[in-house]
Protein backbone atom coordinates (compact mmCIF):
# COMPACT_ATOMS: atom_id res chain seq x y z
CA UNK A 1 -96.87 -117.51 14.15
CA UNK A 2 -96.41 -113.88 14.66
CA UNK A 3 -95.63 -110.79 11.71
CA UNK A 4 -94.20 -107.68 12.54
CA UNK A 5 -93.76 -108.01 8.46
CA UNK A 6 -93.63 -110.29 5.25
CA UNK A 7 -90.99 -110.01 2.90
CA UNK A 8 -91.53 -110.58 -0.69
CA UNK A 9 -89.16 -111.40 -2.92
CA UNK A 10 -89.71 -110.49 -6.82
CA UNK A 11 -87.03 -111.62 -9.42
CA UNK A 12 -86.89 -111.07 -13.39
CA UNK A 13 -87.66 -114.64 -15.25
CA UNK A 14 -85.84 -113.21 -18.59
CA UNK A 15 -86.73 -116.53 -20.51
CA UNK A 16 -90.53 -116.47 -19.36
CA UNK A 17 -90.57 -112.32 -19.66
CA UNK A 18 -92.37 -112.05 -16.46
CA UNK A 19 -91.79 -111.00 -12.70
CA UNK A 20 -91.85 -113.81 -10.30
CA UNK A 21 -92.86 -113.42 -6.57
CA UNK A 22 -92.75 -115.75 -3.78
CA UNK A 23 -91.97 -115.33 0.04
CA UNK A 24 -90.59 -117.96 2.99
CA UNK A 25 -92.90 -115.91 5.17
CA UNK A 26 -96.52 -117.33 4.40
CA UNK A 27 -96.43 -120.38 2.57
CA UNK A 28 -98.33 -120.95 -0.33
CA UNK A 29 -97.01 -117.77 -2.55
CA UNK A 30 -95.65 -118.20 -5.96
CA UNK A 31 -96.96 -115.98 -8.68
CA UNK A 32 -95.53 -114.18 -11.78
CA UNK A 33 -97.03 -110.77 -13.64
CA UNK A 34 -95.78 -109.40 -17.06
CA UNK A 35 -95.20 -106.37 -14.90
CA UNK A 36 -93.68 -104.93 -11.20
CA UNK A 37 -97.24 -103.42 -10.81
CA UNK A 38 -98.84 -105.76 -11.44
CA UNK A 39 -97.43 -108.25 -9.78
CA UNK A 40 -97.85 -106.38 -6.91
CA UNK A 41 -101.55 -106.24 -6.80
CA UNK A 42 -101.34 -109.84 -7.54
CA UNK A 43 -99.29 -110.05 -3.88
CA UNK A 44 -101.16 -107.86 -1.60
CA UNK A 45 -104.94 -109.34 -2.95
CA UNK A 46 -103.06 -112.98 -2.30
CA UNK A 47 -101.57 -112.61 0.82
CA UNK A 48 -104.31 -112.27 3.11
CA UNK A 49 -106.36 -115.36 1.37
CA UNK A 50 -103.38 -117.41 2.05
CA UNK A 51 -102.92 -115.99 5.73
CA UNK A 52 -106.04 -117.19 6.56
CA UNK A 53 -105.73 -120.71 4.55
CA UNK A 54 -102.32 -121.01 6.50
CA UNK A 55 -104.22 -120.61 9.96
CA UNK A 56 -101.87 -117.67 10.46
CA UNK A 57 -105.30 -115.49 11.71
CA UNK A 58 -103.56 -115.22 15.23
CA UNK A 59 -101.21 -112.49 13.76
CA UNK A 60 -99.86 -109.86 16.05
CA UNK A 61 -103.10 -108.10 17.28
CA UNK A 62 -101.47 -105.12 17.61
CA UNK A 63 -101.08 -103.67 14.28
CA UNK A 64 -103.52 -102.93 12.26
CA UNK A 65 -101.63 -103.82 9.43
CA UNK A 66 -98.71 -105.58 8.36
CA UNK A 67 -96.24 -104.18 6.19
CA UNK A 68 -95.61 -106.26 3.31
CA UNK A 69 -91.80 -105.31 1.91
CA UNK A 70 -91.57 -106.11 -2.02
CA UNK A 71 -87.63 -106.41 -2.92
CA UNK A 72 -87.51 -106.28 -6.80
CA UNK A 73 -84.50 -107.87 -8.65
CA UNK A 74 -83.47 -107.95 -11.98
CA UNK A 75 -80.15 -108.62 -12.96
CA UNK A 76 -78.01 -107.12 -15.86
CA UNK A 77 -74.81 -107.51 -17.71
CA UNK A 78 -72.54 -105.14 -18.96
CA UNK A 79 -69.27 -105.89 -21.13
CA UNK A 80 -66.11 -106.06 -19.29
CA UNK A 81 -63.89 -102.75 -19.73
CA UNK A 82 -60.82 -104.76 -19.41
CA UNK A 83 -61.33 -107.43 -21.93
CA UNK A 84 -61.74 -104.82 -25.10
């Protein structure tokens, strides 16, 4: 399995009030952080432990690193103009 890059994906858990990450990239990822930043450290100090337990250590040779994209999503609600 080769990486030119991993894509996280982060969404808002409103009824746990915390951020939850996970990725189909590397198996094995699923954590939550009160906060964004933090759940970010959480994700880059995680990913390469899991790389390796994944047998993924035959990732393209070529970069040095791998980008690691965090998409953040929270969703919100606003009241509809047309039904005041």
């Amino acid at each position: 399995m080769r990486h030119t890059s991993i894509l996280v994906r982060t969404t808002w858990d409103p009824e746990a009030q915390v951020w939850v990450a996970t990725t189909d990239d590397v198996a094995g990822l699923a954590t939550e952080a009160d906060s964004i930043e933090e759940l970010t450290r959480k994700v880059l100090v995680m990913l390469p432990e899991l790389i390796a337990e994944n047998g993924l250590g035959n990732l393209d040779g070529a970069q040095a690193e791998i980008p690691v994209h965090i998409m953040a999503e929270q969703l919100g609600r606003i009241a509809n103009p047309s039904r005041t």
